[in-house]
Protein backbone atom coordinates (compact mmCIF):
# COMPACT_ATOMS: atom_id res chain seq x y z
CA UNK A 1 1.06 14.30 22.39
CA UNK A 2 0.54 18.27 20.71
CA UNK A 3 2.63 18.34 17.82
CA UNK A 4 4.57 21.64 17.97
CA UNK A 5 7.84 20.98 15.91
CA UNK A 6 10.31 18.43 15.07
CA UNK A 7 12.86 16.84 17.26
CA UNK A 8 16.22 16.40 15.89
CA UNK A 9 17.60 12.92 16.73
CA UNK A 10 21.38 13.60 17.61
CA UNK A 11 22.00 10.21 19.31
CA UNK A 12 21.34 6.71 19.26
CA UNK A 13 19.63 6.82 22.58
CA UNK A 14 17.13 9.67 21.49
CA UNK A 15 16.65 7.37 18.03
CA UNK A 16 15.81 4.60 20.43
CA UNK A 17 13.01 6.72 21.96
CA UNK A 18 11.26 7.06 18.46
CA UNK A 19 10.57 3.43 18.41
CA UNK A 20 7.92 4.23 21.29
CA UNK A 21 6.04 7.10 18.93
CA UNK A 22 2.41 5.71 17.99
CA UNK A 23 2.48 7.75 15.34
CA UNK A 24 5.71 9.24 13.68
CA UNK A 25 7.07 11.32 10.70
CA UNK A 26 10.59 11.24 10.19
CA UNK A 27 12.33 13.90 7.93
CA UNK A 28 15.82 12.87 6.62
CA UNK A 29 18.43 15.98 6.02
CA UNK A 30 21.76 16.27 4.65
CA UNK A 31 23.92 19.10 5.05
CA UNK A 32 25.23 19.43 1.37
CA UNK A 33 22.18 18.96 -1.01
CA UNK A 34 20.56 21.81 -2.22
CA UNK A 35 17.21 19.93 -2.82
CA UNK A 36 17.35 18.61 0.36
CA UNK A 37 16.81 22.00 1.31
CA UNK A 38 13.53 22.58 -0.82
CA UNK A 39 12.47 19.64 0.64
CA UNK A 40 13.38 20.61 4.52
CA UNK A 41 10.68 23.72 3.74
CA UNK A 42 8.12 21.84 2.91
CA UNK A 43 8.93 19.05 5.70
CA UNK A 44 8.61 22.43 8.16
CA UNK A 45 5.48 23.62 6.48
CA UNK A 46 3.61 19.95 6.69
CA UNK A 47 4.78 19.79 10.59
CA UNK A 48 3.24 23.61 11.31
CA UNK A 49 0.05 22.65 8.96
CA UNK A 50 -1.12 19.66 11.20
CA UNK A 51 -0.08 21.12 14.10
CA UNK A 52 -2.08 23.99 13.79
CA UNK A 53 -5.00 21.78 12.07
CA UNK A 54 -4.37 18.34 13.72
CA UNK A 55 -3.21 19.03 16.71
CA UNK A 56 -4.75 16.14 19.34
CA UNK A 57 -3.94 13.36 15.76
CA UNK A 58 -0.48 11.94 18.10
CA UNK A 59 1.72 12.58 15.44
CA UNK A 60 5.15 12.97 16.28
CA UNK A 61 8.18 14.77 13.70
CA UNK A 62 11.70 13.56 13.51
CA UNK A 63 14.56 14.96 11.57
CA UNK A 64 17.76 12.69 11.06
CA UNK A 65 20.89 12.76 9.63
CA UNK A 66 21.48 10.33 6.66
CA UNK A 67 25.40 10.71 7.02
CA UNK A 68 25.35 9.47 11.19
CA UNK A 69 26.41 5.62 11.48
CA UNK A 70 23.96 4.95 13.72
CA UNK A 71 21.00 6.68 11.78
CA UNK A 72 22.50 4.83 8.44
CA UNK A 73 21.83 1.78 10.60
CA UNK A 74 18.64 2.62 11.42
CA UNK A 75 17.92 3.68 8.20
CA UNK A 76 18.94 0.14 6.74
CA UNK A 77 16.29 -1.26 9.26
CA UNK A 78 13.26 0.63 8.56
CA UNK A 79 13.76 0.50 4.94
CA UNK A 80 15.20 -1.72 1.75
CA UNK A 81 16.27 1.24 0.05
CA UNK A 82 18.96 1.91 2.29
CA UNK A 83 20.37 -1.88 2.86
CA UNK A 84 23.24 -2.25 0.53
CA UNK A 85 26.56 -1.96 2.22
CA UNK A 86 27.65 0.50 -0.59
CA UNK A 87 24.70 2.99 -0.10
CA UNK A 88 26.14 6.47 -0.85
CA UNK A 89 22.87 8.75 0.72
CA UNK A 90 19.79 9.99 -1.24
CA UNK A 91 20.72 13.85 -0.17
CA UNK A 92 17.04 13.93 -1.16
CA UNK A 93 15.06 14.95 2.24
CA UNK A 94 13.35 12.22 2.33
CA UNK A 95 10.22 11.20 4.38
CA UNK A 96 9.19 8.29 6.33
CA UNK A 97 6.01 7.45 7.76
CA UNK A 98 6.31 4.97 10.91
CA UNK A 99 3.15 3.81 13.00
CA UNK A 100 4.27 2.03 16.02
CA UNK A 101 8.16 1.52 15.06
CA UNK A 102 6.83 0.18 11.13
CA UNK A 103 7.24 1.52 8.07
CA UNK A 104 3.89 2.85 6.22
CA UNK A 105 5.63 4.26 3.51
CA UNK A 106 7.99 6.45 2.29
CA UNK A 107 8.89 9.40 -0.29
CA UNK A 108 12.82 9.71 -1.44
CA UNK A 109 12.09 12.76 -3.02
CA UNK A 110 9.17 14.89 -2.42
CA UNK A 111 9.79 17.48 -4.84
CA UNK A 112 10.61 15.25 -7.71
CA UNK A 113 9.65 16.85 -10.90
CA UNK A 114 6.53 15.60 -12.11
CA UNK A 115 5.50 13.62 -9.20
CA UNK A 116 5.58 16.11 -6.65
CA UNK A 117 4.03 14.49 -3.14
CA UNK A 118 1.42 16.80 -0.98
CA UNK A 119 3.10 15.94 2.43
CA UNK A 120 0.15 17.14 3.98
CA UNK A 121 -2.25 15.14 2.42
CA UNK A 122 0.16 11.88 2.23
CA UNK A 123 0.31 12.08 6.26
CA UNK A 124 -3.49 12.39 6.57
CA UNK A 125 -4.06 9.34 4.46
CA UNK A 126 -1.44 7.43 5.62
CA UNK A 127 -2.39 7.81 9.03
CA UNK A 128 -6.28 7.85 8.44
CA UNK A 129 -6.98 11.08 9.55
CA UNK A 130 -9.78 13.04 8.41
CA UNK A 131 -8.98 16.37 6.61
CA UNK A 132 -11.65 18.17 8.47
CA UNK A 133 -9.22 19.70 11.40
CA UNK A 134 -9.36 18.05 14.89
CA UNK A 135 -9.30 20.58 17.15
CA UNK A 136 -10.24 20.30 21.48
CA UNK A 137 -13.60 21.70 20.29
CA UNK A 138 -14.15 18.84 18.09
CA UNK A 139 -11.78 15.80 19.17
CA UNK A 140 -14.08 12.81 20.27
C-alpha cells in the first residue's frame, strides 16, 4: 500500500481493520488541546514526508480520538499508559508505532520541550527503513 494520507478511525469496525496494517502509524488527537495541535502539524508533515520519500515502505497513518470509548479501549490494549480505569487523556497528540497489530513504541508528546522527537526519523528507525528514499525506480 502507497501512503497518501491518514485515515481517520470513526468506528470500532474501521479500528478493527487497523489490526490487519503490516505496518502502521497511529496519530492520537483531541479536540481541546492546543499542543495537540502543534503536534497534529507535524503528525501531517511526517505522513506527506514518507509518502513523498517512502512511498512503496507499507506504512499505513491512523488518526484517533482519545475521548471515543471504544478507541480508549483500544488505547488501554496497545499500551500501559492508558490502562488505569481513571485515565483522564494525554491531550498530547501522541504517536504510536504498531507492526502487525504490536506496539513498537510510542511518543506522548512529540514536541515536549527539550526532548523534541524527529517523527520522521523515529518511523524510519523504528520500522528499519533506510533514509535513502525508496522510490519505483529504486524499490527491490
Amino acid at each position: 500500500m502507497i501512503a497518501t494520507s491518514s485515515h481517520r478511525i470513526t468506528s470500532e469496525s474501521e479500528l478493527a481493520n487497523l489490526a490487519h496494517a503490516s505496518r502502521a502509524v497511529v496519530y492520537v488527537t483531541v479536540d481541546w488541546s492546543v499542543p495537540e495541535r502543534e503536534s497534529r502539524e507535524r503528525f501531517h508533515t511526517l505522513v506527506e514526508a514518507v509518502s513523498r520519500e517512502h512511498p512503496l515502505a507499507g506504512i499505513q497513518f491512523f488518526v484517533v480520538a482519545e475521548d471515543e470509548p471504544f478507541v480508549r479501549t483500544w488505547l488501554q490494549r496497545v499500551s500501559y499508559l492508558y490502562s488505569s480505569p481513571s485515565f483522564g487523556g494525554f491531550g498530547y497528540g501522541s504517536v504510536i508505532w504498531l507492526e502487525h497489530d504490536q506496539l513498537r513504541h510510542y511518543v506522548l508528546y512529540p514536541l515536549m520541550r527539550g526532548h523534541e522527537v524527529d517523527l520522521y526519523a523515529e518511523t524510519l528507525r523504528i520500522f528499519g527503513i533506510s533514509a535513502q528514499p525508496i522510490t519505483g525506480a529504486n524499490a527491490g
